[in-house]
N, C-alpha and C. Protein backbone atom coordinates (compact mmCIF):
# COMPACT_ATOMS: atom_id res chain seq x y z
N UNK A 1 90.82 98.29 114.95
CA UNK A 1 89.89 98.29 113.82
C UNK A 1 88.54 98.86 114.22
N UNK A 2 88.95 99.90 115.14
CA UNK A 2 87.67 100.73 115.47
C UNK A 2 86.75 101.50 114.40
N UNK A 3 87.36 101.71 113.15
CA UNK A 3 86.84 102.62 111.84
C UNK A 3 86.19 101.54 111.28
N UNK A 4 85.11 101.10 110.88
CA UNK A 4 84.28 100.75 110.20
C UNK A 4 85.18 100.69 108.69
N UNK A 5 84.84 101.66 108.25
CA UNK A 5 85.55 102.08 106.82
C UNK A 5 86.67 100.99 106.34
N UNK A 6 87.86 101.14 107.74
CA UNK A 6 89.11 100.54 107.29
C UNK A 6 88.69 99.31 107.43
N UNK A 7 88.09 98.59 108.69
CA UNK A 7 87.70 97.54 108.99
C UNK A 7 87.03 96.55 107.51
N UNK A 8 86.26 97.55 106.99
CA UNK A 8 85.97 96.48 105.57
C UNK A 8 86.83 96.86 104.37
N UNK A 9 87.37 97.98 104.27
CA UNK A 9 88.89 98.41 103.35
C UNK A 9 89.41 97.06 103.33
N UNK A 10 90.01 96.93 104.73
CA UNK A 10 91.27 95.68 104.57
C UNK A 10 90.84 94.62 104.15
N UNK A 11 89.44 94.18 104.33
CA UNK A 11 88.98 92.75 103.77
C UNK A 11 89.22 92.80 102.36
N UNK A 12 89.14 93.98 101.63
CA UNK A 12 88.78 93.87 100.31
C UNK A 12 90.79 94.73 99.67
N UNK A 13 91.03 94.70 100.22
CA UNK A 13 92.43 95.74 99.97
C UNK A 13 93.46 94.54 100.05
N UNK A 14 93.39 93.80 101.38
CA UNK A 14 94.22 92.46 100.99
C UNK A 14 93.58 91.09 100.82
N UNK A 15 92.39 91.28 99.99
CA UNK A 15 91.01 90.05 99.27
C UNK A 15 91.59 88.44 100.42
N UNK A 16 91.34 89.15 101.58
CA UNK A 16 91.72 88.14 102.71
C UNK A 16 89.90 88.76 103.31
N UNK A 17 89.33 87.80 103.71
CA UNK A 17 87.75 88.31 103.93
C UNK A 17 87.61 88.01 105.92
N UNK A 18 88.81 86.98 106.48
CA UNK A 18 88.17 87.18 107.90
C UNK A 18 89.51 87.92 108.43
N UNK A 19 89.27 88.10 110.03
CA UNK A 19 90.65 88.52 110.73
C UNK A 19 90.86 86.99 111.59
N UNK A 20 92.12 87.16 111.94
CA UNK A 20 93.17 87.97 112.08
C UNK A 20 93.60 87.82 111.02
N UNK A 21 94.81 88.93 110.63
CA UNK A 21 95.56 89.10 109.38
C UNK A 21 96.57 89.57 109.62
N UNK A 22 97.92 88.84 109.54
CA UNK A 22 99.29 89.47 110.20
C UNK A 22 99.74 89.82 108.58
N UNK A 23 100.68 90.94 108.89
CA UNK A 23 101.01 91.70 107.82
C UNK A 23 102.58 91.79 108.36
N UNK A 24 103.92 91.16 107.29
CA UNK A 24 105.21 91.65 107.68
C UNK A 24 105.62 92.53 106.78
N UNK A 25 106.91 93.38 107.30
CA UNK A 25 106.71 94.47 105.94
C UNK A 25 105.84 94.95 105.43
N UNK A 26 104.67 94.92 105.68
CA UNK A 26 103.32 95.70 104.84
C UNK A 26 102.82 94.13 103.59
N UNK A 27 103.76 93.41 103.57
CA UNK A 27 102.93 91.84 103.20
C UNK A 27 102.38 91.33 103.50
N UNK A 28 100.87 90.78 103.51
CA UNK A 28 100.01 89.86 103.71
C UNK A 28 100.68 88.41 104.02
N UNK A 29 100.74 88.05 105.13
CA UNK A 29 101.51 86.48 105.35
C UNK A 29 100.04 86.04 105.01
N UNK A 30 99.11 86.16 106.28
CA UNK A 30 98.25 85.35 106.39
C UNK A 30 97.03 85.67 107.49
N UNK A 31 96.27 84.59 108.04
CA UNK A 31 95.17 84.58 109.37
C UNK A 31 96.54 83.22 109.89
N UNK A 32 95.39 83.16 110.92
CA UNK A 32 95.94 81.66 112.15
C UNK A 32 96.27 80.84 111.31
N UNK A 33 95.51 79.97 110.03
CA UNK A 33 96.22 78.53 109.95
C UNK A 33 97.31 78.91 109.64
N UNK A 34 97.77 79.56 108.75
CA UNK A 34 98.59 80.18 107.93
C UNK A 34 100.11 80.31 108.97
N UNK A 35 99.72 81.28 110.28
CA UNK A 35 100.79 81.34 110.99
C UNK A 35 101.20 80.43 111.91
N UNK A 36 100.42 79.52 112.33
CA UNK A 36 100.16 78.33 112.95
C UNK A 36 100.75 77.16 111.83
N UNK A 37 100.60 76.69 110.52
CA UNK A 37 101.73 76.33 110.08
C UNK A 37 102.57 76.79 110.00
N UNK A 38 103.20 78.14 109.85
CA UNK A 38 104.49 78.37 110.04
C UNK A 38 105.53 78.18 111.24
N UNK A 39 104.91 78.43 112.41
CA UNK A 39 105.01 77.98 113.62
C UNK A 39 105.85 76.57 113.81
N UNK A 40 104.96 75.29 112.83
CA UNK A 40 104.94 74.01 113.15
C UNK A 40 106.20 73.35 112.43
N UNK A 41 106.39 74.50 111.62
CA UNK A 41 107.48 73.69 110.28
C UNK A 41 108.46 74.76 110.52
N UNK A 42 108.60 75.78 111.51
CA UNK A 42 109.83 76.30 112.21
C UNK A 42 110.18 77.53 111.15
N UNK A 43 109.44 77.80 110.12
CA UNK A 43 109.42 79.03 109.70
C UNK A 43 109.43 80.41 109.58
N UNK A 44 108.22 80.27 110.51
CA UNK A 44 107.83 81.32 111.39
C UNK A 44 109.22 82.66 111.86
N UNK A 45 109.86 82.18 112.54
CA UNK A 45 110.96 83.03 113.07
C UNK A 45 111.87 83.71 112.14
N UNK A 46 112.13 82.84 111.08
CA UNK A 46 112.80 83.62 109.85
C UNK A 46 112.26 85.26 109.16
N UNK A 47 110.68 84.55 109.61
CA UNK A 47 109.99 85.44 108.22
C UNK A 47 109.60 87.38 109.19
N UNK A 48 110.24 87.05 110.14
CA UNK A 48 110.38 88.27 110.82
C UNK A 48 111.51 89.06 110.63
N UNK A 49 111.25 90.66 110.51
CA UNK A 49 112.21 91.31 110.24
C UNK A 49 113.34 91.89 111.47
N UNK A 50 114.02 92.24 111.35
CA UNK A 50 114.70 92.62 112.95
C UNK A 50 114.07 93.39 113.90
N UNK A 51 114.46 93.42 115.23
CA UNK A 51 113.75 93.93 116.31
C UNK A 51 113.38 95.39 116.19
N UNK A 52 114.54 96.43 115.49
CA UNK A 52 115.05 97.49 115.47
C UNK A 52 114.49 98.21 114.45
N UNK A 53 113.76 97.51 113.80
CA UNK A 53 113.00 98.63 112.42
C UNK A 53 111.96 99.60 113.61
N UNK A 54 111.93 100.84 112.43
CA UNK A 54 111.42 101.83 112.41
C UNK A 54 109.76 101.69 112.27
N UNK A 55 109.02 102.00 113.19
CA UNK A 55 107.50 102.13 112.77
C UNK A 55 107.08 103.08 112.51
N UNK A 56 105.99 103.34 111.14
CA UNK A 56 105.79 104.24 110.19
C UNK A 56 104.51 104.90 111.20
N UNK A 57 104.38 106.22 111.05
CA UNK A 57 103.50 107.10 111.59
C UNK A 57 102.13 106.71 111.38
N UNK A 58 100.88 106.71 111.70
CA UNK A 58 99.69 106.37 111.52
C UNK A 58 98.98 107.49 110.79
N UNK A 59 98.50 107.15 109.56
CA UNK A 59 97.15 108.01 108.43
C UNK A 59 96.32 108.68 108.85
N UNK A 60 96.65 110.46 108.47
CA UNK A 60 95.21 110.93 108.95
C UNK A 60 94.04 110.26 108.22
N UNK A 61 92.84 110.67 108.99
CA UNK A 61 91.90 110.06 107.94
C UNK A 61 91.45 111.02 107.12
N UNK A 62 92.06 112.24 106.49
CA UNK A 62 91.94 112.47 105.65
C UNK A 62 91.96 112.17 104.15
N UNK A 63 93.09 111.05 104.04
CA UNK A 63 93.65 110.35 103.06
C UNK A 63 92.66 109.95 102.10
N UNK A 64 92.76 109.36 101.22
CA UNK A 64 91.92 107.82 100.64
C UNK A 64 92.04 106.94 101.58
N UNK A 65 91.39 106.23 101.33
CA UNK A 65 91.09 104.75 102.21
C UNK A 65 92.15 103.90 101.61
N UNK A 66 93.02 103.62 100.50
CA UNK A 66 94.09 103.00 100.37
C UNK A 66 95.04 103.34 100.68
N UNK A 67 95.40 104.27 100.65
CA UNK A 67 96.49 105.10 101.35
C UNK A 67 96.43 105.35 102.54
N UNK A 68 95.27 105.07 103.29
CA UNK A 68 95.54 104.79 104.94
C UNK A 68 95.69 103.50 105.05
N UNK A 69 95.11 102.63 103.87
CA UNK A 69 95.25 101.03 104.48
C UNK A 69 96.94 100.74 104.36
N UNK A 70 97.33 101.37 103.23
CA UNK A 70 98.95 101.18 102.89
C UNK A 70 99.90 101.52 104.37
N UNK A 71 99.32 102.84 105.03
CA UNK A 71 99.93 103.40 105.92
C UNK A 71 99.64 102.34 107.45
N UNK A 72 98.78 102.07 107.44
CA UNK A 72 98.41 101.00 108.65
C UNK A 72 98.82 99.76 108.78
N UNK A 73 99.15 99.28 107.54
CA UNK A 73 99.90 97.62 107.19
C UNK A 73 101.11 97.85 107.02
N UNK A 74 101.54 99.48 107.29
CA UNK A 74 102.98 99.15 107.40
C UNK A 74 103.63 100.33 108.51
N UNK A 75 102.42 100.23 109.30
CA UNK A 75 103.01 101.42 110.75
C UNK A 75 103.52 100.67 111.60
N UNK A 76 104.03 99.44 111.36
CA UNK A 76 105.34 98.59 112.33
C UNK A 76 105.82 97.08 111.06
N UNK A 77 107.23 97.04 111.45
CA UNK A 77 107.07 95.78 110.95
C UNK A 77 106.18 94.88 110.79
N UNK A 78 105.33 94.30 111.71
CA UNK A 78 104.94 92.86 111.82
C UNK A 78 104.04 93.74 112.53
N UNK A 79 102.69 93.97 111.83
CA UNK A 79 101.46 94.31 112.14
C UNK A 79 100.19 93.23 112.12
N UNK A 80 99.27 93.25 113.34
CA UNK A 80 98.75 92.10 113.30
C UNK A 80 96.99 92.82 113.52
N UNK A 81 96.20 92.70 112.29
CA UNK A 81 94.72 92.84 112.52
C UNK A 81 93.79 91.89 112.90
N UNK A 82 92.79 92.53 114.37
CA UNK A 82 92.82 90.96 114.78
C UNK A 82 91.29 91.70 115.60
N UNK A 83 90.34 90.70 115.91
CA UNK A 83 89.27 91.07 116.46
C UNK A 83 89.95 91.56 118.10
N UNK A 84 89.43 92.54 118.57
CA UNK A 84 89.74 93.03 119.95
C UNK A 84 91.47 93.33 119.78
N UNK A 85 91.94 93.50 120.89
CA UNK A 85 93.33 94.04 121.17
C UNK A 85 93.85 92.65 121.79
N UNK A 86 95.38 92.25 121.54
CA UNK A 86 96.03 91.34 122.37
C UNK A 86 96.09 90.88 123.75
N UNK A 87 95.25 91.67 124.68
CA UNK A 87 95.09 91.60 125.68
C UNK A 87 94.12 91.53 126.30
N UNK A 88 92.97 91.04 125.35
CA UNK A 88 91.61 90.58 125.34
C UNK A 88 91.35 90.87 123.94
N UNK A 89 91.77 89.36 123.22
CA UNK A 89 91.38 89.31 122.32
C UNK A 89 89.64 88.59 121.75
N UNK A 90 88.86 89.36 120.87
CA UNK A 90 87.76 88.65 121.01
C UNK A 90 87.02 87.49 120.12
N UNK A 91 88.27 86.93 120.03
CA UNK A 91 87.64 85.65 119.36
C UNK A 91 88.73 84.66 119.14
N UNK A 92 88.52 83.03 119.44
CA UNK A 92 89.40 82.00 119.29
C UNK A 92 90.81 82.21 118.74
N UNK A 93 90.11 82.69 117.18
CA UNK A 93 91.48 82.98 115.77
C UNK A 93 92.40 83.83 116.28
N UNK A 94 91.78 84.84 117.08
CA UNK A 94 92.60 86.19 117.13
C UNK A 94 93.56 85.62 118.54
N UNK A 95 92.99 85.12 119.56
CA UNK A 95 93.57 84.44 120.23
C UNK A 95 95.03 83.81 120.13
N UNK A 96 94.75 82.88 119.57
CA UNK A 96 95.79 81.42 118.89
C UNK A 96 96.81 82.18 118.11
N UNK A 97 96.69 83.45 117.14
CA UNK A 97 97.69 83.99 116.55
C UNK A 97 98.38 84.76 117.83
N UNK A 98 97.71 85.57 118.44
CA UNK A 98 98.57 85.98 119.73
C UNK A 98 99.47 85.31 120.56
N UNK A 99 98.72 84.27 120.54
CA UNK A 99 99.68 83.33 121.53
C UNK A 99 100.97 82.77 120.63
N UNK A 100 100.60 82.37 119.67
CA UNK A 100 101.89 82.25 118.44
C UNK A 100 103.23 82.91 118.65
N UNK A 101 102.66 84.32 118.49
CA UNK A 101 103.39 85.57 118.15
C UNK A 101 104.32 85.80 119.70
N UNK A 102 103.16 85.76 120.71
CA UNK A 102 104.26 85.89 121.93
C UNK A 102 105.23 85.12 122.20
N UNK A 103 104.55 83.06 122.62
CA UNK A 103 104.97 82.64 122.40
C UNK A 103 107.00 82.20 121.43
N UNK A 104 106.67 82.97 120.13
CA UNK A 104 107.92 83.00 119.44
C UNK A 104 108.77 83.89 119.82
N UNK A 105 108.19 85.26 120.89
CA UNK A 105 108.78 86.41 121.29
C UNK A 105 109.12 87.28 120.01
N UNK A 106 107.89 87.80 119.14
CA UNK A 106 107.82 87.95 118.02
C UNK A 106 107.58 89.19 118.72
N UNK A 107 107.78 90.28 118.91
CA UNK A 107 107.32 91.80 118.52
C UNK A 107 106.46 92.38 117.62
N UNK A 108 105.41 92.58 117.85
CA UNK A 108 104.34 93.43 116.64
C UNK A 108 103.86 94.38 117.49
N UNK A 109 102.85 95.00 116.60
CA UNK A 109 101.94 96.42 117.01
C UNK A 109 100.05 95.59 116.15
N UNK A 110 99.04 96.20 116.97
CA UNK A 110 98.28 95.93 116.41
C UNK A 110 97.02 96.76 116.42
C-alpha cells in the first residue's frame, strides 16, 4: 500500500476505514476481530478457496482507481491489506491477522 491514492481508494471502495483488510475472492471478509473470530469458532478454514487458484495480474496505474482497486482485491485468492509487509508487519492488527493466517497455513499474497 505504497500508492497513497489506492491506500485511501480502499478505505472508501470497501467503506472498511482501518487496515488490515483480508479480501477472499475479491470479498471483503473483514480486519483482525473479524478473522480472529473466525479462527475461534473454526470457520476460518472453510472460507478459503483452494490452494491452486490462479492469481490475477496487477493494474497498471493507468486505469481508474476502481478498476485498479477491483484488480488488487482480486490479484490472489485471499489477499490481505495490512500496514507494512508480513514479515515486519507495522502494527499490532496487522500482526495478529498474520499470525492467524500462517498459523491456519492459509496461503495469501499481500
Amino acid at each position: 500500500l505504497k500508492d497513497s491514492e489506492v491506500r485511501e481508494g480502499l478505505k472508501e471502495y470497501s467503506n472498511w476505514k482501518t487496515y488490515p483488510q483480508l479480501y477472499i475472492n475479491g470479498e471483503l471478509v473483514g480486519g483482525v476481530d473479524i478473522v480472529k473470530e473466525m479462527d475461534e469458532d473454526g470457520s476460518l478454514a472453510s472460507a478459503f478457496p483452494a490452494a491452486d487458484a490462479e492469481a490475477a495480474e496487477a493494474a497498471p496505474k493507468e486505469q481508474p482507481l476502481e478498476e485498479r482497486l477491483k484488480a488488487l482485491i482480486n490479484k490472489a485468492p485471499v489477499m490481505l491489506f495490512m500496514k507494512g509487509s508480513p514479515d515486519a508487519a507495522r502494527c499490532g492488527f496487522s500482526s495478529k491477522i498474520v499470525g492467524i493466517l500462517q498459523e491456519n497455513k492459509i496461503d495469501f499474497d499481500s
